[in-house]
C-alpha atoms as a PDB file:
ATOM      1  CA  UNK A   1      -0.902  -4.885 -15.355  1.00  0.00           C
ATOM      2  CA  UNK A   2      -0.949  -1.327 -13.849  1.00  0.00           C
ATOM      3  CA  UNK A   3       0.311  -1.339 -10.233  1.00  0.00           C
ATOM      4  CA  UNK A   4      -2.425   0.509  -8.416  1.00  0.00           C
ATOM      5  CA  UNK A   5      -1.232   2.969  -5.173  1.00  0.00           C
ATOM      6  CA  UNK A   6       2.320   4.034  -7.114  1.00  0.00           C
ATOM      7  CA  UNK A   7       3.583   7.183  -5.741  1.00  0.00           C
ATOM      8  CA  UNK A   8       3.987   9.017  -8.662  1.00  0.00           C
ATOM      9  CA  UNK A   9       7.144  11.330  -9.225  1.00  0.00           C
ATOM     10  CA  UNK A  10       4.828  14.293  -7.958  1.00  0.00           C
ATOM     11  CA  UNK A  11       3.810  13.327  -5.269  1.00  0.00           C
ATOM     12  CA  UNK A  12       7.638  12.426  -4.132  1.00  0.00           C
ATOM     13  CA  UNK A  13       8.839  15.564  -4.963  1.00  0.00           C
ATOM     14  CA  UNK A  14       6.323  16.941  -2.808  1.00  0.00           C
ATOM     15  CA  UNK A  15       7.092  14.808   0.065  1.00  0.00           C
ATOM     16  CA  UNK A  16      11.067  15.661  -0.788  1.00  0.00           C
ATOM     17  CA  UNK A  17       9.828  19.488   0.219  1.00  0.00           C
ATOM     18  CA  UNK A  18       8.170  18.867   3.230  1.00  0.00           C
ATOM     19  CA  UNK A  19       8.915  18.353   7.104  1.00  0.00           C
ATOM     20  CA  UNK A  20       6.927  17.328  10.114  1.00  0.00           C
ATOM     21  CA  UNK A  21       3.298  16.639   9.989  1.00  0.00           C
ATOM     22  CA  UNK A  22       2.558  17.966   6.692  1.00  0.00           C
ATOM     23  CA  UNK A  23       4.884  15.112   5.398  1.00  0.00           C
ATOM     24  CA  UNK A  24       3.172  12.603   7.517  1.00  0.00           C
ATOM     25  CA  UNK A  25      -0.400  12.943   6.395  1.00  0.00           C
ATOM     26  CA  UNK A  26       1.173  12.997   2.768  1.00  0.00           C
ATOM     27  CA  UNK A  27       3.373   9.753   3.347  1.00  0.00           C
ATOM     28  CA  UNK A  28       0.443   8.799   5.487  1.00  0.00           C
ATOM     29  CA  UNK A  29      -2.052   8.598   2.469  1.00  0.00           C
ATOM     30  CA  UNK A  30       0.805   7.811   0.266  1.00  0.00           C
ATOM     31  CA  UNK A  31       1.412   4.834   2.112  1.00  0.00           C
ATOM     32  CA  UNK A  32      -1.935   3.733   2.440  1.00  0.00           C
ATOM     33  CA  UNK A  33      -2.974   3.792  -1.437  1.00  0.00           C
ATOM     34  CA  UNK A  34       0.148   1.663  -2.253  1.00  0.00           C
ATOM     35  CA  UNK A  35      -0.530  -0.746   0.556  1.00  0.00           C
ATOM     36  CA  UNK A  36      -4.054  -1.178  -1.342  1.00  0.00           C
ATOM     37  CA  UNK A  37      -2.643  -1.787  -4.638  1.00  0.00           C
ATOM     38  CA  UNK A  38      -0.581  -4.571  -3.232  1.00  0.00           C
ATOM     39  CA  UNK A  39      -3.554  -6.300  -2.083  1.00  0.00           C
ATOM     40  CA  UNK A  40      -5.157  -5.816  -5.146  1.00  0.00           C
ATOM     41  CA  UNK A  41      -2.585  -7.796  -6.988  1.00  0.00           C
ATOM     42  CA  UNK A  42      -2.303 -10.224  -4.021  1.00  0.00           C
ATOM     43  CA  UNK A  43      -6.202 -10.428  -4.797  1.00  0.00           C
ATOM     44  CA  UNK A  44      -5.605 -11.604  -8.521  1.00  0.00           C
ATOM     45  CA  UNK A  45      -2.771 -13.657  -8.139  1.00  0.00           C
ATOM     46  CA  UNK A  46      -5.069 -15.695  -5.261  1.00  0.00           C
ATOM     47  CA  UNK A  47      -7.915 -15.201  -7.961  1.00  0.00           C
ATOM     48  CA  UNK A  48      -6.066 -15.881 -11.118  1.00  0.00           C
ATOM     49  CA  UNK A  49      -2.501 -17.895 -10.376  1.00  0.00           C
ATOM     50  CA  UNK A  50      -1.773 -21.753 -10.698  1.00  0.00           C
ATOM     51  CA  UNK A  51       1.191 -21.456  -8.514  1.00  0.00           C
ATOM     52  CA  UNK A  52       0.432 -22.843  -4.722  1.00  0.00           C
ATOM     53  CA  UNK A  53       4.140 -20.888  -2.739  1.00  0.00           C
ATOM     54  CA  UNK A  54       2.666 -17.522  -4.809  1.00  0.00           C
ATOM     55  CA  UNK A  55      -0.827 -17.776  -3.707  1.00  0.00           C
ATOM     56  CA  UNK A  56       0.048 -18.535  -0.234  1.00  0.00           C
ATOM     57  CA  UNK A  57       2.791 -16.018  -0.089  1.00  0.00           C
ATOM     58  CA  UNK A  58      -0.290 -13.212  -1.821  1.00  0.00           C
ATOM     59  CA  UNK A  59      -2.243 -14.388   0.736  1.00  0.00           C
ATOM     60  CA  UNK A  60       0.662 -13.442   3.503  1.00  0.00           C
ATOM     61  CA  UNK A  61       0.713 -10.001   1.998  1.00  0.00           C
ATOM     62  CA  UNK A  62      -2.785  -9.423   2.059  1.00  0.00           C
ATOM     63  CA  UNK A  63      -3.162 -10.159   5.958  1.00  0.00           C
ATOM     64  CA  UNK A  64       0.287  -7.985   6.034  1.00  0.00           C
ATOM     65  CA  UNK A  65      -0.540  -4.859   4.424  1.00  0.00           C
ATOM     66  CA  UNK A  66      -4.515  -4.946   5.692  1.00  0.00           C
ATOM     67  CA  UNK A  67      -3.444  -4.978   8.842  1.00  0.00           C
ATOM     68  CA  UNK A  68      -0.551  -1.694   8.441  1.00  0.00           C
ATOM     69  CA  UNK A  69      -2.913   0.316   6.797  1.00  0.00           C
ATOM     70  CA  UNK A  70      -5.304  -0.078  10.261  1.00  0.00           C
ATOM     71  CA  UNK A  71      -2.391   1.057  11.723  1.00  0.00           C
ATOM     72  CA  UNK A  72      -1.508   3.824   9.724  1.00  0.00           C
ATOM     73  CA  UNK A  73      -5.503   4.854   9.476  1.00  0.00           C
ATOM     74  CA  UNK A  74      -5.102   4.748  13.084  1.00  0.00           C
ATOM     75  CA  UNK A  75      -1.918   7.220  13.122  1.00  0.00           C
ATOM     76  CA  UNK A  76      -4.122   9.591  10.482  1.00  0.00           C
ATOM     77  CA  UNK A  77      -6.638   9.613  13.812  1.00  0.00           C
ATOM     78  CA  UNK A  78      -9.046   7.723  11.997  1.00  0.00           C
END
């Protein structure tokens, strides 16, 4: 499985070169995309996994990361 929302090494280099609010809308969106790829894979292992700790601890992480990336849409002004 492909992690979805992995800053590539691009994309950190970039971030590595920049300061102030140009790096926060970058680690902003950043942040955001790999919050969503943990909740995808939260999503299959709640979908797909026999395991009852795993699925309750994906489900943790779902609530967890849905509710930072409010926050950091909320710190992007949106």
């Amino acid at each position: 499985m492909e992690m979805q929302g992995m800053v590539d090494d691009a994309t950190m280099m970039r971030l590595a070169a920049m300061t102030g609010a140009e790096f926060d809308k970058l680690w902003l969106q950043s942040m955001i995309a790999h919050h969503e790829g943990a909740i995808a894979m939260a999503d299959t292992e709640i979908a797909d996994g026999a395991n009852a700790d795993a699925k309750t601890l994906a489900k943790q992480i779902v609530t967890a990361q849905q509710a930072e990336i409010s926050q950091m849409k909320q710190m992007q002004g949106g």
